[in-house]
N, C-alpha and C. Protein backbone atom coordinates (compact mmCIF):
# COMPACT_ATOMS: atom_id res chain seq x y z
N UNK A 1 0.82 -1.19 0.00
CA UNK A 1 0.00 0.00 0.00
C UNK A 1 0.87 1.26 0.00
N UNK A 2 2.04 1.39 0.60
CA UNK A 2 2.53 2.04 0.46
C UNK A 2 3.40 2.52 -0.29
N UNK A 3 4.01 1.35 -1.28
CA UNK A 3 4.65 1.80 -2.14
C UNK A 3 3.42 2.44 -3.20
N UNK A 4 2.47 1.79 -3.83
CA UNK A 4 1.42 2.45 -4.19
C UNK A 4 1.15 4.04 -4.04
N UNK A 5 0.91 4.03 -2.97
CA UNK A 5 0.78 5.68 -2.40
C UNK A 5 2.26 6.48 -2.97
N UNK A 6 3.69 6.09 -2.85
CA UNK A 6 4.82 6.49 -3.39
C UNK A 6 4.39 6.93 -5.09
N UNK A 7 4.28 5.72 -5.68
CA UNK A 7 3.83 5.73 -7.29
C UNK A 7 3.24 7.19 -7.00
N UNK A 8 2.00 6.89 -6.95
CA UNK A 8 0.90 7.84 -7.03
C UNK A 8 1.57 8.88 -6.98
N UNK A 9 2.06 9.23 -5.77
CA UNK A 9 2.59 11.27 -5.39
C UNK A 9 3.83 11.22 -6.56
N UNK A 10 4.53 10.36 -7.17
CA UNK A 10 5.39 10.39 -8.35
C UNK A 10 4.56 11.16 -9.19
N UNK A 11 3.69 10.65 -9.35
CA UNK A 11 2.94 10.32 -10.42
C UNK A 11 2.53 12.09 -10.60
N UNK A 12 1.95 11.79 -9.61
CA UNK A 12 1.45 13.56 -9.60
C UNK A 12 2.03 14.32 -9.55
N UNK A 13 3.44 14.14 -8.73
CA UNK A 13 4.69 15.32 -9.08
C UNK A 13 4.81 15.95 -10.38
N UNK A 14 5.16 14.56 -11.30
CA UNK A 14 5.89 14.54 -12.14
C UNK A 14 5.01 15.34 -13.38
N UNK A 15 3.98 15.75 -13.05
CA UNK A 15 2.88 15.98 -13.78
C UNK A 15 3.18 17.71 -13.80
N UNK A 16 3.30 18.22 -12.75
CA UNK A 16 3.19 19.38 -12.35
C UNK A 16 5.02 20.02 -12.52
N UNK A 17 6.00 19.09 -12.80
CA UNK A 17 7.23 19.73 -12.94
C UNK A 17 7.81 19.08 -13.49
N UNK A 18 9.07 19.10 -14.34
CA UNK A 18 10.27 18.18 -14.66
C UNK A 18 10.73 17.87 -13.79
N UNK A 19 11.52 16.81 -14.16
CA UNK A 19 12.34 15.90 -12.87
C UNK A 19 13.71 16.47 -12.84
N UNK A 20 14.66 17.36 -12.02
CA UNK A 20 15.88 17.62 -12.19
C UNK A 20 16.82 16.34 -11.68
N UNK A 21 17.54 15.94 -12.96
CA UNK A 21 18.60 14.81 -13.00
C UNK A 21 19.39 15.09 -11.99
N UNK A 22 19.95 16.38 -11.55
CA UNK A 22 20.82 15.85 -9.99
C UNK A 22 20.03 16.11 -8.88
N UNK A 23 19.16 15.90 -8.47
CA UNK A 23 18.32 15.90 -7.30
C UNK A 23 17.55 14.90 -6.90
N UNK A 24 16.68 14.22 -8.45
CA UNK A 24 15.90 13.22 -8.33
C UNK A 24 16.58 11.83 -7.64
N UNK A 25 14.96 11.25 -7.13
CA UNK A 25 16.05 9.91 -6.32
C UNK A 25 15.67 9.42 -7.72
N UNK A 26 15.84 7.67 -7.21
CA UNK A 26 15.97 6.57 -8.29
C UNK A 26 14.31 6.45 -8.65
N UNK A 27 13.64 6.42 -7.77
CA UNK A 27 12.12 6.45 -8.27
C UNK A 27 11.65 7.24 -9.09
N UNK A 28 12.19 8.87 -8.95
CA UNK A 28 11.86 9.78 -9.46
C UNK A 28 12.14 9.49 -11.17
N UNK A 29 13.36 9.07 -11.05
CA UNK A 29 13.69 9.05 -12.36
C UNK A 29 13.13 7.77 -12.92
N UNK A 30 12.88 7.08 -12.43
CA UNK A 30 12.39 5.80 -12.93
C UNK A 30 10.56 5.77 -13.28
N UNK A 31 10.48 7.24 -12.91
CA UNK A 31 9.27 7.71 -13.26
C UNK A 31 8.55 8.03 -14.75
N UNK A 32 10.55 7.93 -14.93
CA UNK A 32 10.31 9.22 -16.36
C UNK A 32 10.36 7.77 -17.67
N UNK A 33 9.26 8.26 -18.56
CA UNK A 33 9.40 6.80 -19.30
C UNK A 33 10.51 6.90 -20.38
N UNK A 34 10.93 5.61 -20.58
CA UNK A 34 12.09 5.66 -20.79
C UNK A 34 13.43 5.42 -20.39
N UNK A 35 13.27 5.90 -18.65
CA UNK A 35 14.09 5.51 -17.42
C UNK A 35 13.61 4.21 -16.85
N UNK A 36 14.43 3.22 -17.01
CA UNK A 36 14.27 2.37 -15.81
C UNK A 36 15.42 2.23 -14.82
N UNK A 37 15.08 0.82 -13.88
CA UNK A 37 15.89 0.82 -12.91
C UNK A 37 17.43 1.19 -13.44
N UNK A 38 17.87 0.43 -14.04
CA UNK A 38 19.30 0.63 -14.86
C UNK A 38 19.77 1.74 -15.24
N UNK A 39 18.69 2.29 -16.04
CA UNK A 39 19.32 3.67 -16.25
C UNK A 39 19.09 4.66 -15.17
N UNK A 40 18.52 4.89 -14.43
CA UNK A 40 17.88 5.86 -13.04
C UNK A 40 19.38 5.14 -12.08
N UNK A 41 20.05 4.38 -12.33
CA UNK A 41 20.97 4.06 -11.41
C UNK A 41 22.36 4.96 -12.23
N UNK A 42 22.24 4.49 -13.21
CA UNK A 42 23.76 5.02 -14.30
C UNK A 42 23.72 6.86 -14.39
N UNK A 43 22.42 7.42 -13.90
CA UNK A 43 22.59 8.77 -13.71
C UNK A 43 23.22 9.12 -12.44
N UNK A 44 22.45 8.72 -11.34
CA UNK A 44 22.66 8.86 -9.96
C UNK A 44 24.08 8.30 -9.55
N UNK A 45 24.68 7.33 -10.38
CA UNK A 45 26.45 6.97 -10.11
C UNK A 45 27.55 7.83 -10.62
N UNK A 46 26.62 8.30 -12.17
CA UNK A 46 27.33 9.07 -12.49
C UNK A 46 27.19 11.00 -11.89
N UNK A 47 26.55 11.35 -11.77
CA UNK A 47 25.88 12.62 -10.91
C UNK A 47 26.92 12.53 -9.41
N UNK A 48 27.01 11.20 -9.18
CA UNK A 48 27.97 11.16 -7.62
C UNK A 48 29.41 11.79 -7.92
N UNK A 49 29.97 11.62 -9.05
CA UNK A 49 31.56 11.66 -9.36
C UNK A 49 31.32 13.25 -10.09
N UNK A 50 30.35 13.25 -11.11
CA UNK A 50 30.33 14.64 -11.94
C UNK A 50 29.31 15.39 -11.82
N UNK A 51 28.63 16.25 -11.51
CA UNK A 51 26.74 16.74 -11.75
C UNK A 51 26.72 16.84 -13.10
N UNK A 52 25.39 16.54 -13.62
CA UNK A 52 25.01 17.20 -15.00
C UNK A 52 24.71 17.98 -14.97
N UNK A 53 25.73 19.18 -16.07
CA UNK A 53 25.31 20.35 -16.49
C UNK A 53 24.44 20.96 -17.24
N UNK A 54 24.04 19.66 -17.83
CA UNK A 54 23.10 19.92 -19.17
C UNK A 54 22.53 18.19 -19.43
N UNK A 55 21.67 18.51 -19.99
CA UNK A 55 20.53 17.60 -20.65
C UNK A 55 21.59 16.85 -21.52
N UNK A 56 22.51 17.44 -22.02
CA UNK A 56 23.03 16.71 -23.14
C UNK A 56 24.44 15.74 -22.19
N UNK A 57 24.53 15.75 -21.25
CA UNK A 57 25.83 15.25 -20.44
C UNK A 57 24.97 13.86 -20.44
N UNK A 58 23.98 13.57 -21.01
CA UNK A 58 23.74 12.30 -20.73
C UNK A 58 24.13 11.33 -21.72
N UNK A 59 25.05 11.92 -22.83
CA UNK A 59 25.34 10.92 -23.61
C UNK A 59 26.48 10.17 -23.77
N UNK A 60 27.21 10.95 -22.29
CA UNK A 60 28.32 10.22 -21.41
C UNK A 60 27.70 9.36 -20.67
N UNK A 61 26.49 8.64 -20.36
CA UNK A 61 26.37 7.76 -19.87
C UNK A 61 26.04 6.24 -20.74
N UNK A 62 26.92 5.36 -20.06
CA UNK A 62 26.25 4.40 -20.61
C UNK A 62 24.77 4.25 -20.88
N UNK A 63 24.16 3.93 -22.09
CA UNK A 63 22.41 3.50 -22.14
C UNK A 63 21.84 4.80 -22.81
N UNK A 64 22.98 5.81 -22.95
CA UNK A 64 22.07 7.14 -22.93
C UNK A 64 22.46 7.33 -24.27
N UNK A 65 21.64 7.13 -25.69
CA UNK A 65 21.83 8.20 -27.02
C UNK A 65 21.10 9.15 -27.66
N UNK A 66 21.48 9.73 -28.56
CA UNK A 66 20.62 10.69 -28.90
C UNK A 66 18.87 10.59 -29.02
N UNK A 67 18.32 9.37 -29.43
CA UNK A 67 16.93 9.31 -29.23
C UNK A 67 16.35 9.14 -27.92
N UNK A 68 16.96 8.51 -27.15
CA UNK A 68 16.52 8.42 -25.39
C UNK A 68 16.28 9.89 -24.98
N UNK A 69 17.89 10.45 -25.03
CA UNK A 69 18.05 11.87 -24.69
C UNK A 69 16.35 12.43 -25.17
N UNK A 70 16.43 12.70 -26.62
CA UNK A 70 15.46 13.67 -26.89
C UNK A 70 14.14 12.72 -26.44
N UNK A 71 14.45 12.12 -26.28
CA UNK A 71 12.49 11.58 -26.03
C UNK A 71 12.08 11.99 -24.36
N UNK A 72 13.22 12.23 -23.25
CA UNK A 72 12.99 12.53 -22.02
C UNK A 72 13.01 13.87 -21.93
N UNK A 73 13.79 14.68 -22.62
CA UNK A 73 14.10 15.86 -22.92
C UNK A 73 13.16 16.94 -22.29
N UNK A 74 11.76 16.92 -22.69
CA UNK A 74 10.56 17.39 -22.26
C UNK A 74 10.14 17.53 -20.56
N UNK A 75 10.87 16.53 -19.98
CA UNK A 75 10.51 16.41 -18.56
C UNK A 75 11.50 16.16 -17.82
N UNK A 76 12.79 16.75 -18.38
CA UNK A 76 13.66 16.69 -17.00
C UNK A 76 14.43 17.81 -17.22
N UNK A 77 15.14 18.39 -16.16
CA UNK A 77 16.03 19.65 -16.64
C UNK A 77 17.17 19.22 -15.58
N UNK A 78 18.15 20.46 -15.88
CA UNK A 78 19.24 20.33 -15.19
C UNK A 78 19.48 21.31 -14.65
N UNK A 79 19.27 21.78 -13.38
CA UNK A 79 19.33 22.78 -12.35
C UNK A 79 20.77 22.86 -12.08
N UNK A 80 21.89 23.89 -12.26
CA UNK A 80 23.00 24.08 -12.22
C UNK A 80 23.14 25.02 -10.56
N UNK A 81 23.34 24.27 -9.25
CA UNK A 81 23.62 25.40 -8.35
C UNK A 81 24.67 24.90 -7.76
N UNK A 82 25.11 25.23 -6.58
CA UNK A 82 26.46 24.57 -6.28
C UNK A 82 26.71 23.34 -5.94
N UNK A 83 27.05 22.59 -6.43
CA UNK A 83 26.59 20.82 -6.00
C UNK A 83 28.24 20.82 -6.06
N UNK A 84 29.02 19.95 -5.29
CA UNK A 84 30.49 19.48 -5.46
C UNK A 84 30.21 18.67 -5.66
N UNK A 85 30.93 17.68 -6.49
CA UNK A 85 31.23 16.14 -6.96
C UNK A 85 31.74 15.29 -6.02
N UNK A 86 31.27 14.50 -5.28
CA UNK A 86 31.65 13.35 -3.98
C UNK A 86 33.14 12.84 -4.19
N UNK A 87 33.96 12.75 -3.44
CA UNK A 87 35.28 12.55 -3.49
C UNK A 87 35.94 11.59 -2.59
């Protein structure tokens, strides 16, 4: 029931804003279609070492090419504020 209830408030978030790639957890992104577990993990590993600066830094990730990119494009952004890279 409760993961249910999780879905749901995704659900409705995701409705009302884009998902920012360095903030979102793994659900969030696994929200976004297109994202699954695998790839919602290969952002968040990679986001640990580098932040994304841009929408387009995703084609340094494994899984990520130009048609994925543009098909999520619409619903996620990349909020640039001071984030340091984990060390």
């Amino acid at each position: 029931m409760l993961k249910l209830l999780a879905t749901l408030f995704l659900a409705i978030s995701f409705l009302f804003g884009a998902v920012d790639l360095n903030k979102a957890s793994k659900e969030e992104l696994m929200s976004i279609k297109g994202i699954g577990e695998a790839k919602a993990q290969a952002i968040i590993d990679y986001r640990e070492k580098t932040p994304l600066k841009s929408i387009d830094d995703l084609k340094n990730i494994k899984g990520f090419g130009p048609k994925i990119i543009e098909k999520i494009r619409p619903n996620v952004v990349v909020e640039n504020q001071e984030i340091q890279p984990k060390q």
